[in-house]
C-alpha atoms as a PDB file:
ATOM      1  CA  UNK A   1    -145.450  85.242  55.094  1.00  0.00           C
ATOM      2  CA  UNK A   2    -142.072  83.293  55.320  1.00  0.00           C
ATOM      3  CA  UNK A   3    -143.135  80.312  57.805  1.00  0.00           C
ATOM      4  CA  UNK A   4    -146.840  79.607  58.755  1.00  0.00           C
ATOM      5  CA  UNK A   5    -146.486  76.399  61.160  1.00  0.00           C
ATOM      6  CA  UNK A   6    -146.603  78.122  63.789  1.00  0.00           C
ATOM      7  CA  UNK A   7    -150.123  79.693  63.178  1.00  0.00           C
ATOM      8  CA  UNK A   8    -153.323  77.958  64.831  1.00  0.00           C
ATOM      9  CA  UNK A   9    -156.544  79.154  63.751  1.00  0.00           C
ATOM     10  CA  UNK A  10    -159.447  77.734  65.733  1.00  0.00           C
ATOM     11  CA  UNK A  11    -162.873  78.559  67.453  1.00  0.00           C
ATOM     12  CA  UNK A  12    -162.774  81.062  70.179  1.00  0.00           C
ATOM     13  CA  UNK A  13    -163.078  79.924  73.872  1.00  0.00           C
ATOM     14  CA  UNK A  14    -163.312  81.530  77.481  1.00  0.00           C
ATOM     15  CA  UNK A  15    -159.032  81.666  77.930  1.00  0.00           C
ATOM     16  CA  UNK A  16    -159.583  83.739  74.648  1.00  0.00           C
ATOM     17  CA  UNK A  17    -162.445  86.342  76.476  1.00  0.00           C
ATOM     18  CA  UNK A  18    -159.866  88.466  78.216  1.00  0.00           C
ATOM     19  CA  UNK A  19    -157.999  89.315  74.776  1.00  0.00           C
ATOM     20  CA  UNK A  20    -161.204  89.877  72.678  1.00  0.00           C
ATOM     21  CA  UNK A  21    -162.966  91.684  75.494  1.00  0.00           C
ATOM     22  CA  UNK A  22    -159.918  94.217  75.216  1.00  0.00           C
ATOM     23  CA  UNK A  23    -159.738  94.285  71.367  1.00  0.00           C
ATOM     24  CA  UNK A  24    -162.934  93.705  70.401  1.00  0.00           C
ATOM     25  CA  UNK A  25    -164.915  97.150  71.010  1.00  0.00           C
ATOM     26  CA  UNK A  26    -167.601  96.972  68.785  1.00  0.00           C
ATOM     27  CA  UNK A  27    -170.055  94.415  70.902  1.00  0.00           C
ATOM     28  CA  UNK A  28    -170.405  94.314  74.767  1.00  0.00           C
ATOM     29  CA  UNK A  29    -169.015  91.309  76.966  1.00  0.00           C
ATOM     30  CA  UNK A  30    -172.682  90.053  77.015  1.00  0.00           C
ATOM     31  CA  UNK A  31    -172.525  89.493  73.252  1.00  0.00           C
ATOM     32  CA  UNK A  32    -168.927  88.356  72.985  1.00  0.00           C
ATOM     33  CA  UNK A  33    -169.440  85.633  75.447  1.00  0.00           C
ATOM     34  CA  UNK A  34    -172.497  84.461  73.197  1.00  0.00           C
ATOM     35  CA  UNK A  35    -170.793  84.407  70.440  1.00  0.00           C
ATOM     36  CA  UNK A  36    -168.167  82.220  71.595  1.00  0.00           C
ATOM     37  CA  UNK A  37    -170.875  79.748  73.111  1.00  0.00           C
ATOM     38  CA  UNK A  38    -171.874  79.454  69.618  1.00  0.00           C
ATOM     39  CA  UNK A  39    -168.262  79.344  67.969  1.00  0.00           C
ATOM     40  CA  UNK A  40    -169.024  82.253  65.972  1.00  0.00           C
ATOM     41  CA  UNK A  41    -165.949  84.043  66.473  1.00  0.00           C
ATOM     42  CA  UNK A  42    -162.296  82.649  65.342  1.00  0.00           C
ATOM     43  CA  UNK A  43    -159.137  83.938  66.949  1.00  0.00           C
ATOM     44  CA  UNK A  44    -155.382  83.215  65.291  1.00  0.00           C
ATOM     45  CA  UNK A  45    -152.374  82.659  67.249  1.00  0.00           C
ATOM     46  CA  UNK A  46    -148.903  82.738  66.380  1.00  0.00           C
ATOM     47  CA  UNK A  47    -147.037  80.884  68.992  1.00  0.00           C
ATOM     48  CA  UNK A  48    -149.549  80.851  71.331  1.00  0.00           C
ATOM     49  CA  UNK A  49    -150.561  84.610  71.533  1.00  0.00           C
ATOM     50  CA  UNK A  50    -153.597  85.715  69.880  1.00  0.00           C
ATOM     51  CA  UNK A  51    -152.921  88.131  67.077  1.00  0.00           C
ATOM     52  CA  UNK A  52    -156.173  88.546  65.877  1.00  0.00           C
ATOM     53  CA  UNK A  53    -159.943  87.037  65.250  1.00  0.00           C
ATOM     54  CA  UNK A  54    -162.573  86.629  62.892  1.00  0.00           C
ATOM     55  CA  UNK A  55    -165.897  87.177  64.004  1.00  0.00           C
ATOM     56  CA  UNK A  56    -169.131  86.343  62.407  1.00  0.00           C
ATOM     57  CA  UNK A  57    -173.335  85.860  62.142  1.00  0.00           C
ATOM     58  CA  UNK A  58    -175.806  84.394  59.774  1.00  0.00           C
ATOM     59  CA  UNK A  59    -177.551  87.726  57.967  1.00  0.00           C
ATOM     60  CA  UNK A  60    -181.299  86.535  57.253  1.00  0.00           C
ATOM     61  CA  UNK A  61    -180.938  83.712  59.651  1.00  0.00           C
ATOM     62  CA  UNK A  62    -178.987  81.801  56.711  1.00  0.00           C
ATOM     63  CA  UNK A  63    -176.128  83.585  54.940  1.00  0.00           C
ATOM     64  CA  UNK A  64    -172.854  83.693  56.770  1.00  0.00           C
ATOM     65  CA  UNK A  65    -171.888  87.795  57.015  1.00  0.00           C
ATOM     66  CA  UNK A  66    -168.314  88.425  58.455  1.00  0.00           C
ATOM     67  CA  UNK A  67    -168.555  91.341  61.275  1.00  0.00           C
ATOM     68  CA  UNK A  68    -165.321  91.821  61.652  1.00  0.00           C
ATOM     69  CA  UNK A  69    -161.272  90.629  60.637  1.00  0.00           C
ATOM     70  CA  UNK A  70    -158.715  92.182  62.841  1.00  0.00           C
ATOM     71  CA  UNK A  71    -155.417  91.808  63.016  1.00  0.00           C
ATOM     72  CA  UNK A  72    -153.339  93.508  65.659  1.00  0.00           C
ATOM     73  CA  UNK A  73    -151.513  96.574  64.148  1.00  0.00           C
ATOM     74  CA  UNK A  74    -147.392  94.641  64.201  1.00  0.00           C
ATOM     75  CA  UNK A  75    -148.892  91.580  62.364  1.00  0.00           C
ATOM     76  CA  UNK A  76    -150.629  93.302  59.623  1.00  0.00           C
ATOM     77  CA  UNK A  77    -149.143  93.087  56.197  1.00  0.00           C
ATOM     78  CA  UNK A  78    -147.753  89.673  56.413  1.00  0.00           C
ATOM     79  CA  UNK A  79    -150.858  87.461  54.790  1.00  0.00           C
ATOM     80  CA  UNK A  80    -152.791  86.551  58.315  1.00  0.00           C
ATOM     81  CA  UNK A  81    -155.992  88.494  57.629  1.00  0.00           C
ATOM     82  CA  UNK A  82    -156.106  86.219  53.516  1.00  0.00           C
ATOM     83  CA  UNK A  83    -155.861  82.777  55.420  1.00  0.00           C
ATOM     84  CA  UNK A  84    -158.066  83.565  58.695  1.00  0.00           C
ATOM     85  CA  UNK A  85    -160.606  84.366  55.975  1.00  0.00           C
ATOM     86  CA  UNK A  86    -159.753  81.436  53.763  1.00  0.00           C
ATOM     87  CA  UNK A  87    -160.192  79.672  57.222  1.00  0.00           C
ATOM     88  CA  UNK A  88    -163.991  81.200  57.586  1.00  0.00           C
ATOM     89  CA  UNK A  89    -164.604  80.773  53.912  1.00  0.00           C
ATOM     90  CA  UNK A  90    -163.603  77.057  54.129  1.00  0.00           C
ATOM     91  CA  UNK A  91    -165.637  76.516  57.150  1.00  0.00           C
ATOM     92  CA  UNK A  92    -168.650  77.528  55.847  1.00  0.00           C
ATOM     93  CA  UNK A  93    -168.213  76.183  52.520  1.00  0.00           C
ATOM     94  CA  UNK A  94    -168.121  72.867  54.551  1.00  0.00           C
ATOM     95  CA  UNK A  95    -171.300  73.233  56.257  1.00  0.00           C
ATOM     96  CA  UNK A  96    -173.000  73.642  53.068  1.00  0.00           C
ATOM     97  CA  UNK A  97    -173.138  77.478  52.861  1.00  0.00           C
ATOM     98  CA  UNK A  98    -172.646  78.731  48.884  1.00  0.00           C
ATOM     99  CA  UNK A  99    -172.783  82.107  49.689  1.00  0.00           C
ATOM    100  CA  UNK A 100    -170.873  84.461  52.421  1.00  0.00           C
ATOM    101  CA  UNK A 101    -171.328  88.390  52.916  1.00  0.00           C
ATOM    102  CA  UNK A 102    -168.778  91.018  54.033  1.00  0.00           C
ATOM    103  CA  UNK A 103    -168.641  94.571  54.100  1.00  0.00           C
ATOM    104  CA  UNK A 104    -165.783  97.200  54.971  1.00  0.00           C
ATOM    105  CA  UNK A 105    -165.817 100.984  56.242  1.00  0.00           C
ATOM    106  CA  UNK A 106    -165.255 102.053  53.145  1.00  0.00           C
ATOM    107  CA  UNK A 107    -168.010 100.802  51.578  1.00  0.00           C
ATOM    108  CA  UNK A 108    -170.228 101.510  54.330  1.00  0.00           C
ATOM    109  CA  UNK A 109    -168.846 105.115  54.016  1.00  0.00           C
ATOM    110  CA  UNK A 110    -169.671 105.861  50.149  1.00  0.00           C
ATOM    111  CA  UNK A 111    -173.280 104.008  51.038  1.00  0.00           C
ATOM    112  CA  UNK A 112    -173.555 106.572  53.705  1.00  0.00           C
ATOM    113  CA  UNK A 113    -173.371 109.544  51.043  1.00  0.00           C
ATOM    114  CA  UNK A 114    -174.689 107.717  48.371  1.00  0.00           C
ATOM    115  CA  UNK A 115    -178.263 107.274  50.390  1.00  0.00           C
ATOM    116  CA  UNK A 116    -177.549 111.139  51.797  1.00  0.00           C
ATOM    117  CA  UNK A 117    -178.070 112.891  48.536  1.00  0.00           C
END
């Protein structure tokens, strides 16, 4: 990452729908416009164009759980995935959470065979 002033992280909103309802594949429209209503989703722009998003949920109704960090395939690499979760981390931090959950495929993947023997 050589210059970061021209990055804007900030709560999702409708002019952000179109993008995440073509990225995002993993929840329906119904659930993605939800989640923005309740700014649980972040998106990052880099000059205006959004390059990625954060989205998120509380798991047990009180622990923030990240759902998903993507970052569109030409920007990856370059230290926007650390600081839209340093972003999230801050954020909750902030509104008093002290704990935050995340998970990745991989994991998910040895749980998978771990449970199946």
């Amino acid at each position: 990452m050589d210059k970061m002033d021209h990055i804007v992280i900030k709560a999702a909103s409708e002019i952000h729908f179109s993008f995440l309802e073509e990225n995002d594949l993993h929840v329906s429209k119904e659930i993605l416009k939800l989640k923005i209503e309740r700014d649980e989703i972040f998106v990052l722009e880099s000059r205006r164009k959004c390059i990625g998003w954060l989205r998120y949920n509380l798991f047990w109704d009180e622990i923030p759980f990240m759902n998903m960090l993507f970052i569109l395939e030409e920007y990856r690499g370059k230290g926007y995935g650390r600081l839209l979760v340093q972003y999230w981390e801050n954020l909750m931090w902030n509104k008093g959470f002290k704990k935050f959950l995340t998970s990745t495929v991989f994991q998910l993947q040895f749980l998978l065979m771990f449970f199946a023997l």
